[in-house]
Protein backbone atom coordinates (compact mmCIF):
# COMPACT_ATOMS: atom_id res chain seq x y z
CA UNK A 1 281.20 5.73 90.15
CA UNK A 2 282.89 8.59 89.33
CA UNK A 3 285.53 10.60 91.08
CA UNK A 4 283.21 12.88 92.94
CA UNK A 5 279.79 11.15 93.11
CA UNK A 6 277.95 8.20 92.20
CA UNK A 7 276.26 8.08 88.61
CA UNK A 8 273.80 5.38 87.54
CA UNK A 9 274.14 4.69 84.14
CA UNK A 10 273.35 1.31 82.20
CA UNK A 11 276.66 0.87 80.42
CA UNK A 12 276.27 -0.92 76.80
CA UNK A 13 280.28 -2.41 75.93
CA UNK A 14 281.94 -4.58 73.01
CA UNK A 15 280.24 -2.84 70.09
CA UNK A 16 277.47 -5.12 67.99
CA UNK A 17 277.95 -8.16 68.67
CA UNK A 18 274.95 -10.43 68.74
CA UNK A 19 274.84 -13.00 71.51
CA UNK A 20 272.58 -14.24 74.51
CA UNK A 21 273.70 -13.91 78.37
CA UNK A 22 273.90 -17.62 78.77
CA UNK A 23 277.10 -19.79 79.78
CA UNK A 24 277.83 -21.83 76.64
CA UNK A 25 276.67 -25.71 78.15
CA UNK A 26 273.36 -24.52 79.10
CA UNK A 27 273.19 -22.78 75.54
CA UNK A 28 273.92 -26.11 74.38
CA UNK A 29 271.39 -27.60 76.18
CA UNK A 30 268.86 -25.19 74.91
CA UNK A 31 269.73 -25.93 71.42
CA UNK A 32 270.27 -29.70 71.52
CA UNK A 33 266.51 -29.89 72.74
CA UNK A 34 264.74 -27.31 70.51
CA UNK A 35 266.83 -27.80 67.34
CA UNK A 36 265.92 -31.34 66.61
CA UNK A 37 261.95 -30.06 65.83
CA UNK A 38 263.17 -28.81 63.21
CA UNK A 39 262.49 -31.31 60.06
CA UNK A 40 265.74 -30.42 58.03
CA UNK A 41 268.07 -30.42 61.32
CA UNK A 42 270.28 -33.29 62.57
CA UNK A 43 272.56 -33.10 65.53
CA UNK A 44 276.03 -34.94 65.30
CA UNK A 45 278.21 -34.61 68.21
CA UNK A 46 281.46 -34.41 66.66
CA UNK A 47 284.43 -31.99 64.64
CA UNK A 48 284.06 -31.09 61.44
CA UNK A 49 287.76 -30.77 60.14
CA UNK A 50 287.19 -30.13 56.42
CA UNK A 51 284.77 -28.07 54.12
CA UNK A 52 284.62 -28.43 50.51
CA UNK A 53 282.37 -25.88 48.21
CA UNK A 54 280.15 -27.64 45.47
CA UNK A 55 278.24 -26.34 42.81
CA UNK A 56 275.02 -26.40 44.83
CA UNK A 57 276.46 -27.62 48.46
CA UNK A 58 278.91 -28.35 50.37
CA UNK A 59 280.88 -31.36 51.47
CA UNK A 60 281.72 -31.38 55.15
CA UNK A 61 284.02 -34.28 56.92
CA UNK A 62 282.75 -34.72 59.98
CA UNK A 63 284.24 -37.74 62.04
CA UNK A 64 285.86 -39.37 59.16
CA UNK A 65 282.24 -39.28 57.71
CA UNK A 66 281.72 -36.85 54.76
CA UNK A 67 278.00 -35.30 55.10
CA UNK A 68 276.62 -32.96 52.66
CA UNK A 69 275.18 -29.26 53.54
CA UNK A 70 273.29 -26.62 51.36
CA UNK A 71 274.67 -24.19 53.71
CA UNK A 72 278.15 -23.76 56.17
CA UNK A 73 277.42 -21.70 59.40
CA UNK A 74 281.26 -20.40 61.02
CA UNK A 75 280.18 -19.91 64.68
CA UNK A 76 283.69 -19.71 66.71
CA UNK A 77 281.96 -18.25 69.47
CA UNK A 78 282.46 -14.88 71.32
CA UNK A 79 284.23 -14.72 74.41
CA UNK A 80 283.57 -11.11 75.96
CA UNK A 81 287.07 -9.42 77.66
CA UNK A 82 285.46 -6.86 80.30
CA UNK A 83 287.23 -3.71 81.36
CA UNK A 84 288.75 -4.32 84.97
CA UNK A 85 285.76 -2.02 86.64
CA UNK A 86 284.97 -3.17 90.37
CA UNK A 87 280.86 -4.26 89.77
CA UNK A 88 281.20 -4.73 85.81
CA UNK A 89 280.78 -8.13 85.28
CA UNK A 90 278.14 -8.58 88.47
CA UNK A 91 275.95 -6.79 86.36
CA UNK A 92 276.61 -8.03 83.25
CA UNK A 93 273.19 -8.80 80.90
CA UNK A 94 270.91 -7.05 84.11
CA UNK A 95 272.47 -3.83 83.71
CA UNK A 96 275.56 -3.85 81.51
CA UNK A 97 274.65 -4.59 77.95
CA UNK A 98 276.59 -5.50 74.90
CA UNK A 99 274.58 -4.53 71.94
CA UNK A 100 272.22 -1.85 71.72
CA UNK A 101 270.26 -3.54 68.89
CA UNK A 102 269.71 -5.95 71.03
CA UNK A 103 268.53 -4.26 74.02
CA UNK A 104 267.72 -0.31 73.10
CA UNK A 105 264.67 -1.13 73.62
CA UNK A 106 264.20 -2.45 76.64
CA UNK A 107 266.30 0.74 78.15
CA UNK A 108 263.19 2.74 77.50
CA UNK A 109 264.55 5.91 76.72
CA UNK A 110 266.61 5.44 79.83
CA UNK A 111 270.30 6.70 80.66
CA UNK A 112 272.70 5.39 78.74
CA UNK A 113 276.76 4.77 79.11
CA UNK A 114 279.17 3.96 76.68
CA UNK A 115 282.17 2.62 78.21
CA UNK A 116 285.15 3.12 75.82
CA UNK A 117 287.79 0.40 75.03
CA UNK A 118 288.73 2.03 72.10
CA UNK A 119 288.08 4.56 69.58
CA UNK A 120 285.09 2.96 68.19
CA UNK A 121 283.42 3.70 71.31
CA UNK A 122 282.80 7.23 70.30
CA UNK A 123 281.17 6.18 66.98
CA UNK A 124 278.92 3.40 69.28
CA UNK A 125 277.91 6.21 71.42
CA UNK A 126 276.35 8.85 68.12
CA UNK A 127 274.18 5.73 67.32
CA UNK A 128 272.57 5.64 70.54
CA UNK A 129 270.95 8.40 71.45
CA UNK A 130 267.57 7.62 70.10
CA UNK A 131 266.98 5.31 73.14
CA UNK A 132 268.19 7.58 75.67
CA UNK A 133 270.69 10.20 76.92
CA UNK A 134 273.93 8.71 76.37
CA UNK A 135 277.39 9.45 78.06
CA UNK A 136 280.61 8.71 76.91
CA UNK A 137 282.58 7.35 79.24
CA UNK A 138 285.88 7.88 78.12
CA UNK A 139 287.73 6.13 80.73
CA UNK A 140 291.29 6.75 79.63
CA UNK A 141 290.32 4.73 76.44
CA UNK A 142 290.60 7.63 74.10
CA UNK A 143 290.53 11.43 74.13
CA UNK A 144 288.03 13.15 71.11
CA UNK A 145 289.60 15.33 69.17
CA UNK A 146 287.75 18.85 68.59
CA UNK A 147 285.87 17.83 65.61
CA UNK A 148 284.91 15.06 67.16
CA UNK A 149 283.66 16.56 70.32
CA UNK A 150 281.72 18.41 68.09
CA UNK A 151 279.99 15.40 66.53
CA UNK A 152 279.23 13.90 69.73
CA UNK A 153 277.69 17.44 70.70
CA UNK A 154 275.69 17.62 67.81
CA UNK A 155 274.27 14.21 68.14
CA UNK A 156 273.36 14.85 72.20
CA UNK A 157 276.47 13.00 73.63
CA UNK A 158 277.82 14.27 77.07
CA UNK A 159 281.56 12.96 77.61
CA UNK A 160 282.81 12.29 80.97
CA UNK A 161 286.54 11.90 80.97
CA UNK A 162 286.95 11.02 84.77
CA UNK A 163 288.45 7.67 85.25
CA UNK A 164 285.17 4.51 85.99
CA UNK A 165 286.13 3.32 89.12
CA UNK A 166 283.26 1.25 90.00
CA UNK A 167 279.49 0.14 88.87
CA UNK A 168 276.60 0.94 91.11
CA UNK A 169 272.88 0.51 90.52
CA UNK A 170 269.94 0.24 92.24
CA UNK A 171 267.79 -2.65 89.90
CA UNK A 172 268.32 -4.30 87.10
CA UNK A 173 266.90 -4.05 83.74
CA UNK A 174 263.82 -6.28 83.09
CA UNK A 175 264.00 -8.21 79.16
């Protein structure tokens, strides 16, 4: 909500990054039972502590055991920190979304917010408006300079500069 009246707006936060709305065990889960299908997939429950490149592979110690890989996947994980907004996380992957590639579609050419953290909201927000009518919500994050207010003009970007003080919708998103 804004100071002064209520504004619905799915708000899409913490740039591009590509994940699923799933807790990480039942992720696990998931993948434990449909990975093994897979002919050239093994699952070893374990810690890979070392990585060595090869010519053609590489060698990876896994539980004292060295195993051998034609490719190394890095997947530390994302752990998203949400902006202390009363009704954020509640509607987090229903209404709140993190990556527009990943769910511009589904927001039809709906309303769109762009809750700023930083300065690269602005830039997330001129990428969006071919799914909808975007806002920048600039939430104390940042303040555009002229030149950029112009940009975000130009691309069909309204900026609200009132503080978010709380999320309110009335349905969620169906993906």
């Amino acid at each position: 909500m804004r100071a002064g009246g209520a504004t619905a707006l799915p708000v899409i936060r913490t740039a591009f990054s590509a994940a699923t709305v799933m807790r990480p065990q039942p992720l696990r889960k998931e993948a434990k039972q449909q990975l093994p299908t897979y002919p050239s997939v093994r699952w070893i429950a374990g810690e890979a502590t070392h990585a060595t490149p090869n010519a053609e592979s590489f060698d990876v110690l896994v539980n004292e055991q060295t195993l051998s890989a034609s490719r190394l996947v890095l997947a530390s994980g994302v752990v998203d920190q949400l902006p202390e907004v009363e009704g954020l996380s509640e509607r987090w992957g229903r209404s709140v979304f993190h990556c527009p590639y990943c769910h511009g579609y589904e927001l039809n050419q709906g309303v769109i917010g762009v809750l700023a953290t930083s300065e690269l909201a602005m830039h997330h927000a001129q990428l969006l408006p071919e799914w909808g009518t975007v806002t920048l919500l600039l939430n104390g994050a940042s303040t555009p300079d002229d030149a950029q207010k112009q940009l975000l003009e130009r691309c069909g970007v309204q900026v609200e500069s009132s503080p978010v003080l709380r999320l309110v919708d009335h349905g969620n998103a169906v993906l």
